[in-house]
N, C-alpha and C. Protein backbone atom coordinates (compact mmCIF):
# COMPACT_ATOMS: atom_id res chain seq x y z
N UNK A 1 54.92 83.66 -70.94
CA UNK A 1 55.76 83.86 -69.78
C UNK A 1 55.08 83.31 -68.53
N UNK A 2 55.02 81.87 -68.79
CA UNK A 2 54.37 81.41 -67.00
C UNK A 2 54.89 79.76 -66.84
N UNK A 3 54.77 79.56 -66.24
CA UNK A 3 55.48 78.40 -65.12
C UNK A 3 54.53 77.16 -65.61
N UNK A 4 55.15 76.53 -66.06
CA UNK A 4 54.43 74.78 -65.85
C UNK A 4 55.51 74.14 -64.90
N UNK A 5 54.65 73.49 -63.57
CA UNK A 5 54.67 72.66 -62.98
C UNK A 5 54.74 71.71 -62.69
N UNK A 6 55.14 70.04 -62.18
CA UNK A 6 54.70 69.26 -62.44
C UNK A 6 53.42 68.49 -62.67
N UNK A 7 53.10 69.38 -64.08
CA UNK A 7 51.97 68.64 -64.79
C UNK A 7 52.30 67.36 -65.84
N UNK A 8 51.53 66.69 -66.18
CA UNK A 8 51.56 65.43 -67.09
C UNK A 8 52.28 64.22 -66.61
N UNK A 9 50.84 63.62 -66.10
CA UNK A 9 51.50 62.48 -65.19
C UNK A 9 52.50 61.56 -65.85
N UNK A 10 53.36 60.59 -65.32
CA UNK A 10 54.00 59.75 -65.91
C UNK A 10 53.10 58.42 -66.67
N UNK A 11 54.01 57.72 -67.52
CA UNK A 11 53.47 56.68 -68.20
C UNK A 11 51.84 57.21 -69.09
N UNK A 12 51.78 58.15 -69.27
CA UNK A 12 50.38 58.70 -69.87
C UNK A 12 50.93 59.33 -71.43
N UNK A 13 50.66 58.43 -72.28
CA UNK A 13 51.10 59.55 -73.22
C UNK A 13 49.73 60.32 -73.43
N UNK A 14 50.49 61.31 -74.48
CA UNK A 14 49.33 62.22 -74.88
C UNK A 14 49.72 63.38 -73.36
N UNK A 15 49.39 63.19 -72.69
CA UNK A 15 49.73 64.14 -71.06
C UNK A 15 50.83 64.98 -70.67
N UNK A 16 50.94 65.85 -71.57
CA UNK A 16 52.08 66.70 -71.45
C UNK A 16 51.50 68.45 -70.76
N UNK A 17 52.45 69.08 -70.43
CA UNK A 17 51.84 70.54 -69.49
C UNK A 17 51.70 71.32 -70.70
N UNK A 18 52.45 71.13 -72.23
CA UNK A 18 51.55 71.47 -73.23
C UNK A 18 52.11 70.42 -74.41
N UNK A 19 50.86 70.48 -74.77
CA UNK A 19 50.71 69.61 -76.36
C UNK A 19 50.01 70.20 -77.75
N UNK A 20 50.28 70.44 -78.04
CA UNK A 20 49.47 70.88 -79.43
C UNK A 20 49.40 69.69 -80.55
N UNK A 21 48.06 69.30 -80.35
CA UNK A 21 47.47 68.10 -80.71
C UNK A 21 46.82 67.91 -81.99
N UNK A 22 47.29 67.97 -83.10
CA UNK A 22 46.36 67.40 -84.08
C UNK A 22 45.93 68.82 -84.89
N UNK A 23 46.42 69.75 -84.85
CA UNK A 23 45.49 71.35 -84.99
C UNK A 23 46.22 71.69 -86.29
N UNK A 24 46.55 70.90 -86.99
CA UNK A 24 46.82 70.97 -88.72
C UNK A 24 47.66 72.37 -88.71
N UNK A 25 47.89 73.56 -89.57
CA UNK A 25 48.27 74.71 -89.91
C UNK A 25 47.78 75.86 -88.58
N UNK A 26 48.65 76.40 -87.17
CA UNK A 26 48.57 76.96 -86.53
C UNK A 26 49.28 77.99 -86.01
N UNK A 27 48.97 79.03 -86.91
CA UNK A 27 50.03 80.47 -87.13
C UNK A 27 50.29 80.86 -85.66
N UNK A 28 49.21 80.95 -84.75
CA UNK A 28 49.40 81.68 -83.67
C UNK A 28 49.47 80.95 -82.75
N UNK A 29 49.86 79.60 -82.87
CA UNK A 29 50.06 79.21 -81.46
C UNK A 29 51.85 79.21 -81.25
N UNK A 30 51.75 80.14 -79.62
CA UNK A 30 53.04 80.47 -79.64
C UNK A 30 53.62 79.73 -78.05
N UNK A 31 54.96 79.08 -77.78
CA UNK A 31 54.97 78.82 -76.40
C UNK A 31 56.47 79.77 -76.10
N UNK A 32 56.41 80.70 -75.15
CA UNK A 32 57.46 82.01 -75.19
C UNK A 32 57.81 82.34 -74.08
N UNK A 33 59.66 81.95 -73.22
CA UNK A 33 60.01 82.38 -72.12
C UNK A 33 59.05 81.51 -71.53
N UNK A 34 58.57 80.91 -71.25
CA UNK A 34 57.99 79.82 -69.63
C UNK A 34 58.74 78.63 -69.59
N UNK A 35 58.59 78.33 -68.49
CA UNK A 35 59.58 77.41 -67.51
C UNK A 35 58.66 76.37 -67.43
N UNK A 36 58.88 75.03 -67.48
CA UNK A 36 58.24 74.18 -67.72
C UNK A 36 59.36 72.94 -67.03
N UNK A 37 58.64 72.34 -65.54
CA UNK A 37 59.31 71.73 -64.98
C UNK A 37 58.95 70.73 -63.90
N UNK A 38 59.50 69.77 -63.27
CA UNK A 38 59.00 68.98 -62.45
C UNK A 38 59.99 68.98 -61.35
N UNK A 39 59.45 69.02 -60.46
CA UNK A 39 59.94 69.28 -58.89
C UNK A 39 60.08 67.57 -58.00
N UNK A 40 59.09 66.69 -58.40
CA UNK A 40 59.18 65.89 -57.56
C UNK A 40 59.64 64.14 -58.89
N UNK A 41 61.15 64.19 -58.91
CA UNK A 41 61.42 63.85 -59.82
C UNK A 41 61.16 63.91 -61.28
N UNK A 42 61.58 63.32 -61.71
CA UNK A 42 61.43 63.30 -63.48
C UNK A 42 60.11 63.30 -63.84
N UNK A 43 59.20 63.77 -64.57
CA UNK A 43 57.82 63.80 -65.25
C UNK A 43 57.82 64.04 -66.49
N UNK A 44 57.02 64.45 -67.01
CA UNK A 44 56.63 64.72 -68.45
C UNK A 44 57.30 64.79 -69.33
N UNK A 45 57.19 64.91 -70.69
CA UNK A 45 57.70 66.08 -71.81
C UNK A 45 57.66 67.35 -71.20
N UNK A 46 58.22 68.46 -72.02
CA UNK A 46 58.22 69.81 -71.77
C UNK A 46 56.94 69.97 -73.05
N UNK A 47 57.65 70.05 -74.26
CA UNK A 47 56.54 70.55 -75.13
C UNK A 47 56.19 69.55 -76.28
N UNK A 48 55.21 69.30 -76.33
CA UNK A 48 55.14 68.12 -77.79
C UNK A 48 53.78 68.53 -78.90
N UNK A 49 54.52 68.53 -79.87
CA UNK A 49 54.02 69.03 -81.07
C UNK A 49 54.01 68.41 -82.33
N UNK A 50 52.27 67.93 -82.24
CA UNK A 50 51.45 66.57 -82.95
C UNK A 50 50.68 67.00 -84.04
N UNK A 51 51.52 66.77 -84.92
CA UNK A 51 50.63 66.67 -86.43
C UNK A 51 50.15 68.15 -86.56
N UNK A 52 50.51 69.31 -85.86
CA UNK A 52 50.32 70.41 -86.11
C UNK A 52 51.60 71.38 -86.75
N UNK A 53 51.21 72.10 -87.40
CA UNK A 53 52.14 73.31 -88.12
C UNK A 53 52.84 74.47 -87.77
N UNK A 54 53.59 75.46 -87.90
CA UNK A 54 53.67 76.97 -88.05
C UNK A 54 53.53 77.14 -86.18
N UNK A 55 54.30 76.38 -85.53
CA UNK A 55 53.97 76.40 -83.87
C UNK A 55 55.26 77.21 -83.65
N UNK A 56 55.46 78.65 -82.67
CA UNK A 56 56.66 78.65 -82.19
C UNK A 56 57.21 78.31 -80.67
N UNK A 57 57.74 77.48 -80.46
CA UNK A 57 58.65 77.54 -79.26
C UNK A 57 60.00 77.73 -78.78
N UNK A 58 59.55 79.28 -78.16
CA UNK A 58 60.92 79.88 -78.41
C UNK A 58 61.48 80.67 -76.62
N UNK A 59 62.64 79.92 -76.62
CA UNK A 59 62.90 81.00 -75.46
C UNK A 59 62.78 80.54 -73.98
N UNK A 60 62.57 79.06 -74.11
CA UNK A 60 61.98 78.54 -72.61
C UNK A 60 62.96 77.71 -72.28
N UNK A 61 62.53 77.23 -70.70
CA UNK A 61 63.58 76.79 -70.09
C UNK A 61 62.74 75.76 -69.56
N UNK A 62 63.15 74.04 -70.07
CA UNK A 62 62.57 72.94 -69.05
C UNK A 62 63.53 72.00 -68.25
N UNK A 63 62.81 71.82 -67.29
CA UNK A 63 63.96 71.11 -66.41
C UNK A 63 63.30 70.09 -65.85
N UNK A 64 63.98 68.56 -65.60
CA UNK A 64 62.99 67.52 -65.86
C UNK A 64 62.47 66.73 -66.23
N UNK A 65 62.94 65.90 -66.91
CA UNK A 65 61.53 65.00 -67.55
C UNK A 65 61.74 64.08 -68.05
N UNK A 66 61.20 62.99 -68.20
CA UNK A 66 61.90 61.09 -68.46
C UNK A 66 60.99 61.66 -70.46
N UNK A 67 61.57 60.54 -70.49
CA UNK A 67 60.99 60.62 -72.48
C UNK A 67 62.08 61.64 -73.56
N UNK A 68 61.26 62.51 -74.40
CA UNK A 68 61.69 63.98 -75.11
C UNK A 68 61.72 64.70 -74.68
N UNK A 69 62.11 65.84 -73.92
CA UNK A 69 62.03 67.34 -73.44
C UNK A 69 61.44 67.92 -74.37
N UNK A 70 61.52 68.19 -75.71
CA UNK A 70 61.15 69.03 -77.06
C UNK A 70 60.69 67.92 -78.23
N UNK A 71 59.30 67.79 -78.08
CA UNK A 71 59.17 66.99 -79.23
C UNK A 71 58.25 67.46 -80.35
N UNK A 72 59.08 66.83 -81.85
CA UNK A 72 58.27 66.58 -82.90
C UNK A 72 57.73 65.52 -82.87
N UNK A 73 56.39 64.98 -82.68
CA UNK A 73 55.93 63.36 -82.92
C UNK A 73 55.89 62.84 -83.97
N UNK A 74 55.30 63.13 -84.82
CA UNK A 74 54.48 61.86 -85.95
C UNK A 74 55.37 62.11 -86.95
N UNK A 75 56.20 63.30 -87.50
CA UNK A 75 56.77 63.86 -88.51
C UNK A 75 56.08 64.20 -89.70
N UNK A 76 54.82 64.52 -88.89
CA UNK A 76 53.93 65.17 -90.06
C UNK A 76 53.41 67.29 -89.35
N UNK A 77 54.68 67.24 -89.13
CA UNK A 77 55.01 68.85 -88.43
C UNK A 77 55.74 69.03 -88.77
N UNK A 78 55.62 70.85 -89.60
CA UNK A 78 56.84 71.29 -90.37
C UNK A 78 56.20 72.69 -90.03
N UNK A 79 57.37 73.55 -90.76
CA UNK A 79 57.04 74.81 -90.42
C UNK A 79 57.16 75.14 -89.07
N UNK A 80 57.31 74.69 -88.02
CA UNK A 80 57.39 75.25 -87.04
C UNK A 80 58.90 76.03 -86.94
N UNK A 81 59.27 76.29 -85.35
CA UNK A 81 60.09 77.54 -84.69
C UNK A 81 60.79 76.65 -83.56
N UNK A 82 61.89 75.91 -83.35
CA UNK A 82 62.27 75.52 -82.29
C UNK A 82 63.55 76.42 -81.61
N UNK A 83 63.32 77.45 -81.21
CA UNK A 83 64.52 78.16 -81.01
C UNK A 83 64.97 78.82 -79.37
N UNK A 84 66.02 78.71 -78.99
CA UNK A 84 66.38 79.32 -77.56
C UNK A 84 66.13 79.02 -76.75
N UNK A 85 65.60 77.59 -76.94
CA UNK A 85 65.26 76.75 -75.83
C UNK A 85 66.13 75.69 -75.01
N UNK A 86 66.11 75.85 -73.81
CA UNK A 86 67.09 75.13 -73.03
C UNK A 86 66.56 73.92 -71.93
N UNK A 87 66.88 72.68 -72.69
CA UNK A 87 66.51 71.58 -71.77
C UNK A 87 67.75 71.21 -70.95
N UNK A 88 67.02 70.86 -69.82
CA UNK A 88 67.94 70.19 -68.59
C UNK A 88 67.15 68.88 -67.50
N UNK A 89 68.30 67.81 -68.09
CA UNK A 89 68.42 67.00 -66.98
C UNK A 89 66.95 65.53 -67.06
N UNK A 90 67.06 65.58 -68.72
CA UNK A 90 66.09 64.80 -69.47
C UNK A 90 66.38 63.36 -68.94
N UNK A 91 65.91 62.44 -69.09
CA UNK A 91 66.14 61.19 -68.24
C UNK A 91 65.10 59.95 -69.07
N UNK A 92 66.01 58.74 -69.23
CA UNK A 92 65.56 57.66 -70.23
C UNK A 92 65.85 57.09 -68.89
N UNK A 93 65.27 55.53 -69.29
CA UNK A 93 65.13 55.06 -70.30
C UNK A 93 62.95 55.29 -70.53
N UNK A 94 62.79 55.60 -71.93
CA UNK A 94 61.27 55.83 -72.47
C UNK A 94 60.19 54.34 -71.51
N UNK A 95 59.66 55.30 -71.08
CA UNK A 95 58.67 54.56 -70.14
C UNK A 95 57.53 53.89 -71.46
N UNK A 96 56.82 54.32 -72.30
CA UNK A 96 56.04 53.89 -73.00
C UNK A 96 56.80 53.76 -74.39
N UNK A 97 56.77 52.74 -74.82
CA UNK A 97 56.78 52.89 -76.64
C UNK A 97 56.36 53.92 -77.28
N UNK A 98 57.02 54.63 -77.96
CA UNK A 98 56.40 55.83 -79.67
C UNK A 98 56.49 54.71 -80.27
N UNK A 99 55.62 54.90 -81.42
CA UNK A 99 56.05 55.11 -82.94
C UNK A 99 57.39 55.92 -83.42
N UNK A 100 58.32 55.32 -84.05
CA UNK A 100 59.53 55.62 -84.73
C UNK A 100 60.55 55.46 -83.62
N UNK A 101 60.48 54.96 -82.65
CA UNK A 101 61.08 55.15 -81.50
C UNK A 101 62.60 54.85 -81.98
N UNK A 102 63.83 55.89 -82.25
CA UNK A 102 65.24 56.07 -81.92
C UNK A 102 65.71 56.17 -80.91
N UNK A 103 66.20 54.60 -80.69
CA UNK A 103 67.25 55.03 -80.10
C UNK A 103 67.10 55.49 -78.76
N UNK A 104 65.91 55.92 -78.13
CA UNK A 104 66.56 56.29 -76.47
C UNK A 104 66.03 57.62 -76.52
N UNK A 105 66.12 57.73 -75.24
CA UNK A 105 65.26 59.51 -74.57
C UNK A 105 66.59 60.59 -75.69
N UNK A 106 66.01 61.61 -75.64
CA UNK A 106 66.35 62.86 -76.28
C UNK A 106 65.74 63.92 -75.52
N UNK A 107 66.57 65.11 -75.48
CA UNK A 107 66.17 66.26 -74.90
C UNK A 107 65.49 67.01 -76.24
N UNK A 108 65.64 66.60 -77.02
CA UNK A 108 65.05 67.17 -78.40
C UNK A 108 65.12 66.30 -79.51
N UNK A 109 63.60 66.17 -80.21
CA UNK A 109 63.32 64.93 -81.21
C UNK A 109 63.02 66.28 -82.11
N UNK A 110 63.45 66.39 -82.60
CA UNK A 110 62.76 67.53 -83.86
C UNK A 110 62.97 67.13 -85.56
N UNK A 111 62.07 67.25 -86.16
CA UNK A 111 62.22 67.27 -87.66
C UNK A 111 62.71 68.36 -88.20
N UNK A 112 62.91 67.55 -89.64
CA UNK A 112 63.43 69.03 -90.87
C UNK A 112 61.76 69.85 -91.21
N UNK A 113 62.27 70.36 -91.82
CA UNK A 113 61.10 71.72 -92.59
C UNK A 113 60.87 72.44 -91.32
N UNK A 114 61.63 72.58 -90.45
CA UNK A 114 61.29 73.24 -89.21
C UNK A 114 62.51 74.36 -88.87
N UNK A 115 62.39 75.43 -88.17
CA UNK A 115 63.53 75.94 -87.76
C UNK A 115 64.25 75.72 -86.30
N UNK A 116 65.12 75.44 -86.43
CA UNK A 116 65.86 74.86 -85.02
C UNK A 116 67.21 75.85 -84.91
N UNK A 117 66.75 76.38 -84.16
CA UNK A 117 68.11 77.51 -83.57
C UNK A 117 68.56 77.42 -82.23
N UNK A 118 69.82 77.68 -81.88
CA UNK A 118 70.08 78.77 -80.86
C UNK A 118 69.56 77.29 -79.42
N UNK A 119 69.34 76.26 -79.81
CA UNK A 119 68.75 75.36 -78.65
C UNK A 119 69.82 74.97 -77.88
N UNK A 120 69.62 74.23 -76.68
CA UNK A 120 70.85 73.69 -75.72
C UNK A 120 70.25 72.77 -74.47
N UNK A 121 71.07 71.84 -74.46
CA UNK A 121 70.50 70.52 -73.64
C UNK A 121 72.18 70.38 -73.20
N UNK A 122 71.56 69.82 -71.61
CA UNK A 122 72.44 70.07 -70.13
C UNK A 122 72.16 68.69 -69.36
N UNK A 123 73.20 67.46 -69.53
CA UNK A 123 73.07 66.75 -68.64
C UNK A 123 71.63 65.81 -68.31
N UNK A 124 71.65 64.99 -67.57
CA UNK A 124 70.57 63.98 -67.39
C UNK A 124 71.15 62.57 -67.77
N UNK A 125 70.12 61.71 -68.07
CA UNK A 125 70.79 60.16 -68.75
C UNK A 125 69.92 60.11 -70.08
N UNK A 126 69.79 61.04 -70.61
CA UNK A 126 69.06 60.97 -72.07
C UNK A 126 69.93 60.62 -73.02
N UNK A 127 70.14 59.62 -74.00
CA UNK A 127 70.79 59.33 -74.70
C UNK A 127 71.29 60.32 -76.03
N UNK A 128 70.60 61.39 -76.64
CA UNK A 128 70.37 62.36 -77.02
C UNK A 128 70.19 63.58 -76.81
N UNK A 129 71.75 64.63 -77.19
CA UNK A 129 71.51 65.93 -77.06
C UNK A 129 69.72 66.30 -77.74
N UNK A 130 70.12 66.16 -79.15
CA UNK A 130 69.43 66.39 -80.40
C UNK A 130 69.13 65.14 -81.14
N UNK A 131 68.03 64.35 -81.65
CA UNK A 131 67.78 63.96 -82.73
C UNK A 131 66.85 64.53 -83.96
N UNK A 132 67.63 64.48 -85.13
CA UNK A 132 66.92 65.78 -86.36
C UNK A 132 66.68 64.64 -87.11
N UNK A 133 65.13 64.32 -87.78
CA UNK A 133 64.84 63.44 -88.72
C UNK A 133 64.50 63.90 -89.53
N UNK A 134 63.80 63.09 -90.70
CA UNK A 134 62.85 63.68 -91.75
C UNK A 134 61.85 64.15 -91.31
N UNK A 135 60.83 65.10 -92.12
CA UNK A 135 59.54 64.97 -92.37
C UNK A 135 59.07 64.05 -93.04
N UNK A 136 57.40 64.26 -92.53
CA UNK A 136 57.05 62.88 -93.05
C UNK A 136 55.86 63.88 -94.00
N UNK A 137 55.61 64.70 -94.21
CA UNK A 137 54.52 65.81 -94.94
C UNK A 137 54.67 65.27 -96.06
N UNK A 138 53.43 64.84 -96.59
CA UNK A 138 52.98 64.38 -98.00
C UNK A 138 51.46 65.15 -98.04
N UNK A 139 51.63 65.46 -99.42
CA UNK A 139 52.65 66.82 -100.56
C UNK A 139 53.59 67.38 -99.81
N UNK A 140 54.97 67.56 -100.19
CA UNK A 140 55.52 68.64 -99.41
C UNK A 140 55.09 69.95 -99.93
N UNK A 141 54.54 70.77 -99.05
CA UNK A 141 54.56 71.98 -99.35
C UNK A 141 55.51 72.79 -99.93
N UNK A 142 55.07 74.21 -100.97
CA UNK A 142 55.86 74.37 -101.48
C UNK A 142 57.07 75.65 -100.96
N UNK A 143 55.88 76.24 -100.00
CA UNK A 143 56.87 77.10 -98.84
C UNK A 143 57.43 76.36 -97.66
N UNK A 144 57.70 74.98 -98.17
CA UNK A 144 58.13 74.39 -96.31
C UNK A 144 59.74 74.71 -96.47
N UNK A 145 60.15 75.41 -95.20
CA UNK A 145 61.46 76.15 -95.03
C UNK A 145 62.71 74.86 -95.14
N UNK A 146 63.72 75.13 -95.54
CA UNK A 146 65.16 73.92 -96.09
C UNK A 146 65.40 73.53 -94.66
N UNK A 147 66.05 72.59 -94.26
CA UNK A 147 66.20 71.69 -93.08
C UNK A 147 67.57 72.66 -92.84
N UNK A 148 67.33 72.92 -91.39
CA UNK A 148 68.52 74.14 -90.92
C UNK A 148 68.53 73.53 -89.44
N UNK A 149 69.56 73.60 -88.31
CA UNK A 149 70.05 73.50 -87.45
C UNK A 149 71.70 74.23 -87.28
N UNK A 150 71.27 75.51 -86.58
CA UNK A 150 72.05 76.43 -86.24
C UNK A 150 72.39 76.67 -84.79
N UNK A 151 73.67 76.28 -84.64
CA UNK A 151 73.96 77.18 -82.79
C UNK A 151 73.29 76.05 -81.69
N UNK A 152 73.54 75.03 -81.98
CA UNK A 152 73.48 73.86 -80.83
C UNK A 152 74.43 73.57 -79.71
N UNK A 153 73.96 73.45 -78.66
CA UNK A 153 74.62 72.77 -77.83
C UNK A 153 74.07 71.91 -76.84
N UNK A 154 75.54 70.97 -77.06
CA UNK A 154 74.54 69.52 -75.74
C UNK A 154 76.15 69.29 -75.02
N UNK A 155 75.59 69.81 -73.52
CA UNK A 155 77.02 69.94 -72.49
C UNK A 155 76.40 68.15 -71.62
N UNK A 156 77.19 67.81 -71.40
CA UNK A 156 76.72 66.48 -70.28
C UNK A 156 75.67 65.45 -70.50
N UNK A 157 75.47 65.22 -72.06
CA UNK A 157 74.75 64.08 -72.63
C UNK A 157 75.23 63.00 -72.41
N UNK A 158 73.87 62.07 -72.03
CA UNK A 158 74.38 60.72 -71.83
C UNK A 158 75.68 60.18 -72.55
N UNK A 159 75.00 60.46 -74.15
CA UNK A 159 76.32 59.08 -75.38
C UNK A 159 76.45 60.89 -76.05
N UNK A 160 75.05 61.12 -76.94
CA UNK A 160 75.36 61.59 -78.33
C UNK A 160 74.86 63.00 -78.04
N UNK A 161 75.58 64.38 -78.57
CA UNK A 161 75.44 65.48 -78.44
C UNK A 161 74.30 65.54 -79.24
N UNK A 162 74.16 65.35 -80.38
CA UNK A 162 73.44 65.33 -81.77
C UNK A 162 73.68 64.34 -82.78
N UNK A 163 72.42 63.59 -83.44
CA UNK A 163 72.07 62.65 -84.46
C UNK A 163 71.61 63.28 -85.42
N UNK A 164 72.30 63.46 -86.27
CA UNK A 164 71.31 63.94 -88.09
C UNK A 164 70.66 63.00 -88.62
N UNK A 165 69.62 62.18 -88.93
CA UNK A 165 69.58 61.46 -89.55
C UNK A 165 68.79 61.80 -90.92
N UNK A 166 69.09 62.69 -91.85
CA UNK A 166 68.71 63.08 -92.59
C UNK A 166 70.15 63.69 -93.52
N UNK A 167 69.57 63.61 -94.82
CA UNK A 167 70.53 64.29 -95.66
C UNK A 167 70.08 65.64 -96.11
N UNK A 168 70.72 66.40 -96.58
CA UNK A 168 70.57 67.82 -97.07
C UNK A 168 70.23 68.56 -96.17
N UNK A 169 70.38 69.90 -96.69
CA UNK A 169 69.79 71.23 -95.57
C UNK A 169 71.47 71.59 -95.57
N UNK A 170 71.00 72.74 -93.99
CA UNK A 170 72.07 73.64 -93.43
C UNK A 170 72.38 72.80 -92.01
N UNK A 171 73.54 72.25 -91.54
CA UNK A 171 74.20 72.39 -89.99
C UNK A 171 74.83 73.41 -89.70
N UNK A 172 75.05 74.12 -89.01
CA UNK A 172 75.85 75.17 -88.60
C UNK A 172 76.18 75.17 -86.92
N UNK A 173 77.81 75.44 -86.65
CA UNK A 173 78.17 76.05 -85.21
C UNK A 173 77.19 74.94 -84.39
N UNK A 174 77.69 73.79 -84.60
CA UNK A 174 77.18 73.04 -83.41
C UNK A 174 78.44 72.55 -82.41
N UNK A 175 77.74 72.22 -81.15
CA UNK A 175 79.26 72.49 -80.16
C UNK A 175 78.31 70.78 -78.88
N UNK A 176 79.37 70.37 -78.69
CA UNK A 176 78.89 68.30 -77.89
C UNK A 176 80.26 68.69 -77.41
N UNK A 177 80.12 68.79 -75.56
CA UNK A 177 81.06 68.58 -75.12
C UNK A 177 80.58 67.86 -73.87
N UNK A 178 81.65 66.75 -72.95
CA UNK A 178 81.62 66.19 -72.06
C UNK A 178 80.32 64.84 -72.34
N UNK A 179 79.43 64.70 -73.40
CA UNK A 179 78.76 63.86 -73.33
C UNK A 179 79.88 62.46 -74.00
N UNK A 180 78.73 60.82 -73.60
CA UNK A 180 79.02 59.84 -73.41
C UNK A 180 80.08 59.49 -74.73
């Protein structure tokens, strides 16, 4: 429950106000209710989550930010918690190249084997409410949770409320209104 600021300068990857970097299987890292935002135009990501596991982010509110608002990077992150989180006012076009790069800013890049609930993205020029890909986890684990996306919404997206690009799993109660 605390405030990120405009931290994580622009054009820097890696420089986000949080990142969880590389930290393999991480039961207790939790990001819960904080506000995560930039005041003097567009900045950062909100939260990006690299090659690490079992992360929850749940419950926050970012407002802000050129690139992903909510990211999965490498798609070697599963198990995590993406839930009740509300991006606003995400803004493309991606200043630096990713790897796997789809398509255009997203308020949320998230993979399967992950749980994605209850999320919602508001306006900006992000081309993407939601984009949901594969994992990329080799072995798949044998407790990694079925690809689920429940209770979405993307009000005032650039083009696309939500992109599946994956087969199988659960969609449920997803709602794209007024976007491009």
């Amino acid at each position: 429950y605390v405030e990120f600021r405009d931290l994580g300068p622009r054009a820097k990857l890696g420089r986000y106000p949080v990142h969880y970097h590389m930290m393999g299987c991480s039961p207790f890292c939790r990001v819960n209710g904080c506000s995560i935002w930039s005041s003097m135009g567009a900045g950062s990501r909100f939260v990006s989550v690299h090659a690490t596991s079992d992360v929850r982010v749940t419950n926050n509110v970012g407002l802000r930010c050129v690139r992903h608002g909510f990211f999965s990077e490498t798609g070697r992150e599963a198990g995590n918690t993406w839930a009740g989180n509300l991006a606003v006012d995400v803004r493309g076009p991606e200043e630096l190249t990713v790897a796997d790069q789809v398509g255009g800013t997203h308020h949320y890049w998230l993979r399967s084997g992950s749980t994605n609930k209850g999320n919602v993205a508001i306006g900006g020029t992000a081309k993407f409410g939601m984009l949901a890909l594969p994992h990329k986890v080799k072995p798949v684990p044998a407790n990694l949770p079925p690809f689920e996306i429940a209770d979405f919404r993307a009000y005032g997206v650039a083009e696309y409320g939500g992109w599946i690009g994956q087969d199988g799993g659960t969609v449920s109660n997803l709602v794209s209104t007024y976007c491009g």
